[in-house]
N, C-alpha and C. Protein backbone atom coordinates (compact mmCIF):
# COMPACT_ATOMS: atom_id res chain seq x y z
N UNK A 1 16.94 9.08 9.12
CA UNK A 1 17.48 7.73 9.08
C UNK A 1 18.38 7.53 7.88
N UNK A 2 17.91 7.88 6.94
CA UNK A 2 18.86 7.78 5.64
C UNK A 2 18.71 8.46 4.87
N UNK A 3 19.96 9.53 4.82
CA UNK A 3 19.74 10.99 4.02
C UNK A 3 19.57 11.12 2.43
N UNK A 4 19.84 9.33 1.96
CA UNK A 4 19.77 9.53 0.80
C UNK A 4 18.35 8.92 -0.29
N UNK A 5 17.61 8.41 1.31
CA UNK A 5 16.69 7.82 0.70
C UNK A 5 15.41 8.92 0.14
N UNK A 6 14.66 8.50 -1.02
CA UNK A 6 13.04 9.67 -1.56
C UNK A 6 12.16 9.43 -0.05
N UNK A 7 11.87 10.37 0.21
CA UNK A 7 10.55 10.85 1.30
C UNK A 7 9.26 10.65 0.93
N UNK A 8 8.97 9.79 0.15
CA UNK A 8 7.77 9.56 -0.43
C UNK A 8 7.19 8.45 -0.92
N UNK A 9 6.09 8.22 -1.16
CA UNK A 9 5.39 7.08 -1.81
C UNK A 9 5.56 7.31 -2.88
N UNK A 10 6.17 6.00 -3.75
CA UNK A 10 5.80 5.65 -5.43
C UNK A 10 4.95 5.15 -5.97
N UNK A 11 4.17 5.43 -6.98
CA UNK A 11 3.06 4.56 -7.28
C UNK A 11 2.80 4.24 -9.17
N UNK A 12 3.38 3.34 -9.12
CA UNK A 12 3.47 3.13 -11.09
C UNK A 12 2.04 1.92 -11.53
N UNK A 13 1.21 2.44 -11.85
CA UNK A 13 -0.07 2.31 -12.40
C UNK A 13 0.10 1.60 -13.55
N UNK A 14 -0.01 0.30 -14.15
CA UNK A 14 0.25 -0.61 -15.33
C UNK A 14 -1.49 -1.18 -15.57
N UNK A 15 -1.98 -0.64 -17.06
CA UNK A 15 -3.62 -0.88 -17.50
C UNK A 15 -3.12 -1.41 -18.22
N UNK A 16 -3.56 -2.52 -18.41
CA UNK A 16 -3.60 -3.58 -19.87
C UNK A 16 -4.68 -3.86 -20.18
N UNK A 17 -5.07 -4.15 -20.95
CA UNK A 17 -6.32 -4.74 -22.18
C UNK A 17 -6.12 -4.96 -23.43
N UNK A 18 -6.56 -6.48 -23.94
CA UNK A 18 -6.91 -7.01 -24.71
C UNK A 18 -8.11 -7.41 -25.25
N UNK A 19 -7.83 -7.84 -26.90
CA UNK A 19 -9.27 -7.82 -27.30
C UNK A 19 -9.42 -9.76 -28.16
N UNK A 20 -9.91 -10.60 -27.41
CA UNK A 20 -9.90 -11.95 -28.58
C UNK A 20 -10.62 -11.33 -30.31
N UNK A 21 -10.41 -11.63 -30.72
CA UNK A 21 -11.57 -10.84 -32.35
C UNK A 21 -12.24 -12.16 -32.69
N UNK A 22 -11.48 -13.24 -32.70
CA UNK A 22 -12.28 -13.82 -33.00
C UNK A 22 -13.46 -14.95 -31.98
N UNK A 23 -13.04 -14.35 -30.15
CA UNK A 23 -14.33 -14.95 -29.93
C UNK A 23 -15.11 -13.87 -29.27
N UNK A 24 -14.78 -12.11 -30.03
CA UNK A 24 -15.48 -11.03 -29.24
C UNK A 24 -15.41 -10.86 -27.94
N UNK A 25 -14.11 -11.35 -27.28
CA UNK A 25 -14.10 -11.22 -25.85
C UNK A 25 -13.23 -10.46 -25.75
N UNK A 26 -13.29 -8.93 -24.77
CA UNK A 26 -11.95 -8.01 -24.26
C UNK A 26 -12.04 -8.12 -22.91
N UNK A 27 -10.68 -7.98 -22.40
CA UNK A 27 -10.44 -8.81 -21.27
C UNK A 27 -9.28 -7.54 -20.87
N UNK A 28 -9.29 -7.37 -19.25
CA UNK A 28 -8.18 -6.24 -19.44
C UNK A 28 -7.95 -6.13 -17.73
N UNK A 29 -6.51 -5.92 -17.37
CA UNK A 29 -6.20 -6.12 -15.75
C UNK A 29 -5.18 -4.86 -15.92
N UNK A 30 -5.35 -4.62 -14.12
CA UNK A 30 -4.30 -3.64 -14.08
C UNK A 30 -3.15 -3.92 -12.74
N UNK A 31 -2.07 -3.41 -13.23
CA UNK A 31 -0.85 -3.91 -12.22
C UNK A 31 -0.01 -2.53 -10.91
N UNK A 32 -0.48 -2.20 -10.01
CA UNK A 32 -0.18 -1.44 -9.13
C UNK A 32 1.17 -1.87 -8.14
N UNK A 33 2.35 -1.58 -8.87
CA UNK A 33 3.69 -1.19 -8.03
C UNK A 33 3.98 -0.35 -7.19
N UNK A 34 3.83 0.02 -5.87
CA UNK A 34 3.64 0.42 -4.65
C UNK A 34 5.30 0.35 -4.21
N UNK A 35 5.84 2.03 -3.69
CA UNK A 35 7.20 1.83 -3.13
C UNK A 35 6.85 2.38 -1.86
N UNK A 36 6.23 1.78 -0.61
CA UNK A 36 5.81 2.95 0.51
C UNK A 36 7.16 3.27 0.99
N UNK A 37 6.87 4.96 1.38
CA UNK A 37 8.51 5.39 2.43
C UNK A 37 8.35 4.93 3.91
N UNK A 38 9.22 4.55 3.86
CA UNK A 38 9.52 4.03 5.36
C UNK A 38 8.61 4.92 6.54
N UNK A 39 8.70 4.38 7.61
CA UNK A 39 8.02 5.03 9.19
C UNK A 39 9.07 5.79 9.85
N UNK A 40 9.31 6.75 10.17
CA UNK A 40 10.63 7.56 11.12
C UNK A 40 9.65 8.07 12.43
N UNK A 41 10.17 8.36 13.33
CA UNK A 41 9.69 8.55 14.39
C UNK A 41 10.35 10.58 13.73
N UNK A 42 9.82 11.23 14.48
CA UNK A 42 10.15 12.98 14.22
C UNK A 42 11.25 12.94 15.11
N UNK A 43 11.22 12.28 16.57
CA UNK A 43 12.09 12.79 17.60
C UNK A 43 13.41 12.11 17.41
N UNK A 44 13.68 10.49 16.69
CA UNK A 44 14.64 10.12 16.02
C UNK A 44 14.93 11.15 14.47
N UNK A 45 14.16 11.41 14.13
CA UNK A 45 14.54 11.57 12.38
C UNK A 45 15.65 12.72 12.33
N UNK A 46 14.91 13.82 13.70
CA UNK A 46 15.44 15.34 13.13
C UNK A 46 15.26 15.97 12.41
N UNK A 47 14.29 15.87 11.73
CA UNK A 47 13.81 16.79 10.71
C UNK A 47 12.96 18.01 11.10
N UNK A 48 13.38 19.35 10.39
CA UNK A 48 13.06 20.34 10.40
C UNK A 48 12.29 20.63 9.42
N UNK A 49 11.55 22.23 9.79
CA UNK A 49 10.96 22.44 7.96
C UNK A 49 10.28 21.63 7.11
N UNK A 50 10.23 21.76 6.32
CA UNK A 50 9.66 21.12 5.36
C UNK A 50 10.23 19.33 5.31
N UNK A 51 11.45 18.99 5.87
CA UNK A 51 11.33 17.88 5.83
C UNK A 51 10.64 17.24 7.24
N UNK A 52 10.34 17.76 7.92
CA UNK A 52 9.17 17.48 9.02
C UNK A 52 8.33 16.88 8.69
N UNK A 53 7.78 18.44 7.44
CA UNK A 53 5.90 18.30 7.18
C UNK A 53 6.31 16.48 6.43
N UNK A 54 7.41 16.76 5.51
CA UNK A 54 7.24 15.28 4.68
C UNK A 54 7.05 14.32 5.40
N UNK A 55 7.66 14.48 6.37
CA UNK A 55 8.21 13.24 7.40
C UNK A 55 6.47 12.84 8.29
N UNK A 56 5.70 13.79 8.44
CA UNK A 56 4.52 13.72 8.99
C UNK A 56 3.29 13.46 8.06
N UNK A 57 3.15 14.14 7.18
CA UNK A 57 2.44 13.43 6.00
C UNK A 57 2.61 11.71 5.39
N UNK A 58 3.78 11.24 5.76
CA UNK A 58 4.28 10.08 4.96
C UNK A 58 3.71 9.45 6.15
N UNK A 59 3.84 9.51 7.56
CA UNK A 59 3.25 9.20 8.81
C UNK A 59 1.89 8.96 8.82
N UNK A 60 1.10 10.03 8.46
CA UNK A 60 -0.15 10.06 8.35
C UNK A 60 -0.20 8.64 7.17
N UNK A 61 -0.06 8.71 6.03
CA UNK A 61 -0.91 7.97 5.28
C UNK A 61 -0.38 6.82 5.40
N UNK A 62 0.33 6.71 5.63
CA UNK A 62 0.87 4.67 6.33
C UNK A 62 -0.03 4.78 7.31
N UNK A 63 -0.41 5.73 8.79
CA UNK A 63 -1.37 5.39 9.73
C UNK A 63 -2.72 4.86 9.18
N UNK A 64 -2.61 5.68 8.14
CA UNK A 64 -4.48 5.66 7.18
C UNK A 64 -4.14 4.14 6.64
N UNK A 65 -3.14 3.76 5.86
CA UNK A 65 -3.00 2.36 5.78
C UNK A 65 -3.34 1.25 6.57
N UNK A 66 -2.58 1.91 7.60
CA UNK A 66 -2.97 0.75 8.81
C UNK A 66 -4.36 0.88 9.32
N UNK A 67 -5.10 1.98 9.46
CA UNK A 67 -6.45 1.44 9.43
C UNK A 67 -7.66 0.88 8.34
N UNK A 68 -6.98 1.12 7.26
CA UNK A 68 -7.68 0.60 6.31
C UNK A 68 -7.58 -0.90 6.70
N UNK A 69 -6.03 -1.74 6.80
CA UNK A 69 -5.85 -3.03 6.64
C UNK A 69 -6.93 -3.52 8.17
N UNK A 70 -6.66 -2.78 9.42
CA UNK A 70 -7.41 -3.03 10.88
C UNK A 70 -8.64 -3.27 10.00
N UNK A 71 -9.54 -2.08 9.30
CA UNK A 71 -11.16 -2.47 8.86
C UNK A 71 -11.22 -3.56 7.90
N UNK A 72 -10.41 -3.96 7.41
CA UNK A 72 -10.23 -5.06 6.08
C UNK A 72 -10.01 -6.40 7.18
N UNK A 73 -9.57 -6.17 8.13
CA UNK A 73 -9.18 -7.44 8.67
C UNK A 73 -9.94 -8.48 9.50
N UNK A 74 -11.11 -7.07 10.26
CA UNK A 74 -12.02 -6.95 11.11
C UNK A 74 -13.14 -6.96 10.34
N UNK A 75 -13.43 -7.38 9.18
CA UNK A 75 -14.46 -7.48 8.39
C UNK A 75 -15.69 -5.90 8.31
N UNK A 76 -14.94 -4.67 9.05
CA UNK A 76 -16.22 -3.52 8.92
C UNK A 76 -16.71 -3.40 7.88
N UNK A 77 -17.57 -3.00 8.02
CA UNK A 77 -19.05 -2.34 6.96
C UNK A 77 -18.38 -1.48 6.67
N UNK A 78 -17.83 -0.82 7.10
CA UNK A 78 -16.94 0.79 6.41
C UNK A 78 -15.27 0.94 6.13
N UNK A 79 -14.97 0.80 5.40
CA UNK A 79 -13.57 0.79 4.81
C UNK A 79 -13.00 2.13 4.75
N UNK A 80 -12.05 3.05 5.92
CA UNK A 80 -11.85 4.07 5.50
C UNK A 80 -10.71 4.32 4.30
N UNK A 81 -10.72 4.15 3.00
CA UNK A 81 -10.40 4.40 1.62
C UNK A 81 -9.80 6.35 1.72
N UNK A 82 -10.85 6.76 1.85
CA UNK A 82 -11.17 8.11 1.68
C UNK A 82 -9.75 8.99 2.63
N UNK A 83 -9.56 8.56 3.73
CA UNK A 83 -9.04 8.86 4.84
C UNK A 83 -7.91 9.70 4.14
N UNK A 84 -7.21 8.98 2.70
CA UNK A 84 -5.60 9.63 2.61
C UNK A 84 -5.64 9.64 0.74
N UNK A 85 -4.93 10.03 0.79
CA UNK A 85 -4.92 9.85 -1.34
C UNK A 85 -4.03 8.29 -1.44
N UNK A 86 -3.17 8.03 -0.50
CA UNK A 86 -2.29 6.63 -0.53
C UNK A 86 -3.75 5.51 -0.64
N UNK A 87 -4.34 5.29 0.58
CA UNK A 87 -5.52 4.57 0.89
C UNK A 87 -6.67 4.37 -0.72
N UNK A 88 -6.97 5.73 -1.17
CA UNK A 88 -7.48 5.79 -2.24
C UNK A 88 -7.37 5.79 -3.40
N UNK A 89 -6.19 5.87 -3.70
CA UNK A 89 -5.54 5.11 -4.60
C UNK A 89 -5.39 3.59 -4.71
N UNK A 90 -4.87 3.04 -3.66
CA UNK A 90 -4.73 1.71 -3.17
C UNK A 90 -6.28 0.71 -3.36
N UNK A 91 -7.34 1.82 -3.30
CA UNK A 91 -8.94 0.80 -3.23
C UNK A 91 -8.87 -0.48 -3.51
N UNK A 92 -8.78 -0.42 -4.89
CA UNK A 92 -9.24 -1.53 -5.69
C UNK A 92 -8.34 -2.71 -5.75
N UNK A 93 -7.40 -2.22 -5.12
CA UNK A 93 -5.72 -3.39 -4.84
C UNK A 93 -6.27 -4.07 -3.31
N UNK A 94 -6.47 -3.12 -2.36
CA UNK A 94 -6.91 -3.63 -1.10
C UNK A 94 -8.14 -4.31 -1.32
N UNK A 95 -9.00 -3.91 -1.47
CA UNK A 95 -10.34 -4.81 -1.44
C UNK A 95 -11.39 -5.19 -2.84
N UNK A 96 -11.93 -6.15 -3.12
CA UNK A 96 -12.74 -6.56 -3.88
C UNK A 96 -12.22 -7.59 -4.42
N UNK A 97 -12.11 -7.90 -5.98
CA UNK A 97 -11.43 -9.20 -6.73
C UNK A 97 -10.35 -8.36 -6.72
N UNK A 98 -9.25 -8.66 -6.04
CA UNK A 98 -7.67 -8.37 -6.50
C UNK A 98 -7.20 -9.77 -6.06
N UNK A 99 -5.63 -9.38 -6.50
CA UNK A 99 -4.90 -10.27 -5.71
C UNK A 99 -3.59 -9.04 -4.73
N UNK A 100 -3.02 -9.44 -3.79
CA UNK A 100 -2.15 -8.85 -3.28
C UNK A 100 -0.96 -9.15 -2.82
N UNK A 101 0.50 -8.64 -3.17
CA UNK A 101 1.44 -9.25 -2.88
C UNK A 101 2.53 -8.30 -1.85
N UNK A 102 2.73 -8.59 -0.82
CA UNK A 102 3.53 -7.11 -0.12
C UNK A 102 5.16 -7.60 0.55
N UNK A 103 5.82 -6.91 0.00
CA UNK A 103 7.06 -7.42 0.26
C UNK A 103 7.57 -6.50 1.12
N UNK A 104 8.49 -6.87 2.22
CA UNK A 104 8.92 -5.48 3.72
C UNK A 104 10.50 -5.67 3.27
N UNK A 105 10.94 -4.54 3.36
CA UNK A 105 12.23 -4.70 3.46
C UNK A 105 12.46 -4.12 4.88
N UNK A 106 13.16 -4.38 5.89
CA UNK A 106 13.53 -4.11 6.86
C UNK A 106 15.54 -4.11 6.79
N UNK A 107 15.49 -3.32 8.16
CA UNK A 107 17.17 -2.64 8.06
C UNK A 107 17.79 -3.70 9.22
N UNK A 108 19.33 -4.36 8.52
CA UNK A 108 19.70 -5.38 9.82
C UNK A 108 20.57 -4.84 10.53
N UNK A 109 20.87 -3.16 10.79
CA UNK A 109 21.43 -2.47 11.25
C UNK A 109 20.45 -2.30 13.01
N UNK A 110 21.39 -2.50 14.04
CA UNK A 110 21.00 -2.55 15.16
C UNK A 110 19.84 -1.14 15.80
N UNK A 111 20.87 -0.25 15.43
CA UNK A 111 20.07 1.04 15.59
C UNK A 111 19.02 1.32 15.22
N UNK A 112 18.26 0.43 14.20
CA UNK A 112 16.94 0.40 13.68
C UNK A 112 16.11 -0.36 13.78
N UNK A 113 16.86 -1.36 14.97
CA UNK A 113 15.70 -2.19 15.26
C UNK A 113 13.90 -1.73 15.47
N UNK A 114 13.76 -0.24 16.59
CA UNK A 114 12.74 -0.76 16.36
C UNK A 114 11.90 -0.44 15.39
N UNK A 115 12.54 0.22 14.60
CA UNK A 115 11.49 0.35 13.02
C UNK A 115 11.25 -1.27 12.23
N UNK A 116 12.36 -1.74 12.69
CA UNK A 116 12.21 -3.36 12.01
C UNK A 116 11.30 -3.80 12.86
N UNK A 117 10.73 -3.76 13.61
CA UNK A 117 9.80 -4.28 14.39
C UNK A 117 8.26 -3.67 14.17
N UNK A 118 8.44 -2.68 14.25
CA UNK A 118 7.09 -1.84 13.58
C UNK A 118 6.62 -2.38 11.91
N UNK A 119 7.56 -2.63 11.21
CA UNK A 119 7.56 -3.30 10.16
C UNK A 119 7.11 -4.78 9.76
N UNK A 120 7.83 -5.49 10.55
CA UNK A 120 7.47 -6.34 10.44
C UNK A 120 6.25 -6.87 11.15
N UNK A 121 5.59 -6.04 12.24
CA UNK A 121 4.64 -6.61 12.93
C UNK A 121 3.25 -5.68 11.52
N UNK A 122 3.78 -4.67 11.19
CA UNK A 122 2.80 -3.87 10.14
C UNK A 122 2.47 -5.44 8.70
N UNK A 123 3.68 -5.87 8.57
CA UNK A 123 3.54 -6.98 7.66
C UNK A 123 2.75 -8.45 8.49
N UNK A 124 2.56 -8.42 9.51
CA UNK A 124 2.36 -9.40 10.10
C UNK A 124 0.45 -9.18 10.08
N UNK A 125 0.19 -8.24 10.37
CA UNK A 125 -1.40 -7.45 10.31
C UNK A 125 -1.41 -7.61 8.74
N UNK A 126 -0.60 -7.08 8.13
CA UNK A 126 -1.28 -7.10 6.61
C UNK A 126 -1.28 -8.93 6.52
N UNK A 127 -0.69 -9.81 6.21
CA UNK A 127 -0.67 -11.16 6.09
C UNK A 127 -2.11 -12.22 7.04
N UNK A 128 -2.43 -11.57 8.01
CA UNK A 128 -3.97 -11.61 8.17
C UNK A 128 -5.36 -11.45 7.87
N UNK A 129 -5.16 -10.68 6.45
CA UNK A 129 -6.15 -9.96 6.14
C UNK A 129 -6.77 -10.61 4.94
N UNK A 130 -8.18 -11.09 4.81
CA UNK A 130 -8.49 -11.82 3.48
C UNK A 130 -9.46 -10.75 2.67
N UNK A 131 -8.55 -11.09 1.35
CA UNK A 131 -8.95 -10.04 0.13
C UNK A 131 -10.29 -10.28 -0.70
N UNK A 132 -10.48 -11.73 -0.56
CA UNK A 132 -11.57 -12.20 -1.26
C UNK A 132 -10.35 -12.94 -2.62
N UNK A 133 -11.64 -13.44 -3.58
CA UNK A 133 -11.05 -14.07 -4.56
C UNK A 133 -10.87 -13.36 -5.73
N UNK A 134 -9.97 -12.93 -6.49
CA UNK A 134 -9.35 -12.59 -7.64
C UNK A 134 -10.42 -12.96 -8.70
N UNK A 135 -11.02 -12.33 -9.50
CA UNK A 135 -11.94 -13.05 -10.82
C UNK A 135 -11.39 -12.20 -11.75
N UNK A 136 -12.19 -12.91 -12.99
CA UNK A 136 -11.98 -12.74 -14.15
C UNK A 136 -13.04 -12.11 -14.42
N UNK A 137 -13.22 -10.99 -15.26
CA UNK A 137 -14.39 -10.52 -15.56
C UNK A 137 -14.03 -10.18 -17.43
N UNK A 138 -15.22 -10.99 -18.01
CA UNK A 138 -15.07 -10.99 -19.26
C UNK A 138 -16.13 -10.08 -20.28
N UNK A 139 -15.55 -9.32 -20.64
CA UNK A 139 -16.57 -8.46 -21.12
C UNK A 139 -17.04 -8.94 -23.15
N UNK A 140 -18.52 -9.01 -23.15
CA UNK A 140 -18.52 -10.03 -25.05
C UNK A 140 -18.45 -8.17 -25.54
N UNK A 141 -17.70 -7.95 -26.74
CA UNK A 141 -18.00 -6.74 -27.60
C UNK A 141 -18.67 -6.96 -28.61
């Protein structure tokens, strides 16, 4: 689809912590920037070789995504996390006290409609899904 775009997931990991001194309280959040690679179909993409395997791996763990968000959405007892390194990485962003923010970029180029559609209906499943409530957890030193 676009020869110039990275074949891959980005993932920039931001830990912060602070310490009050004078009321002994450390307090500390972390910020997960997420670039997922797009969805290509193999029989549109054309990819050979090694850009195949990429092209099928990047497949796989958006699929593992999408069932993580299906068990998150559907309230299961079992969260498959484990399924992909994307998914497991992602844990603690997808479920428990987080908050979550997911932005789609989609292509207004005709020929790509239906990836814009896969997209946006993928954003439409994620925007269903309740995370629980965001807390504060205050630790006294």
């Amino acid at each position: 689809m676009n020869a110039h775009s990275s074949r891959s997931h980005s993932v920039l990991v931001i830990n912060v912590s602070g310490t009050n001194k004078n009321a002994n309280i450390k307090v500390s959040g972390k910020l997960n920037l997420v670039d997922l690679a797009g969805s290509e179909r193999l029989s549109k993409s054309g990819s050979e070789g090694i850009r195949m395997k990429e092209t099928q791996s990047i497949n796989a763990s958006l699929s593992s995504l999408s069932n993580v968000i299906h068990s998150l959405k559907n309230k299961c007892t079992h969260i498959p996390y484990r399924n992909s390194k994307l998914t497991y990485l992602l844990q603690d962003s997808l479920g428990g006290d987080s908050k979550t923010l997911m932005v789609v970029q989609v292509s207004p180029v005709e020929k790509n409609s239906g990836e814009t559609v896969l997209s946006l209906s993928f954003a439409e499943r994620i925007r269903d899904v309740e995370l629980g409530l965001a807390s504060k957890k205050i630790v006294k030193t």
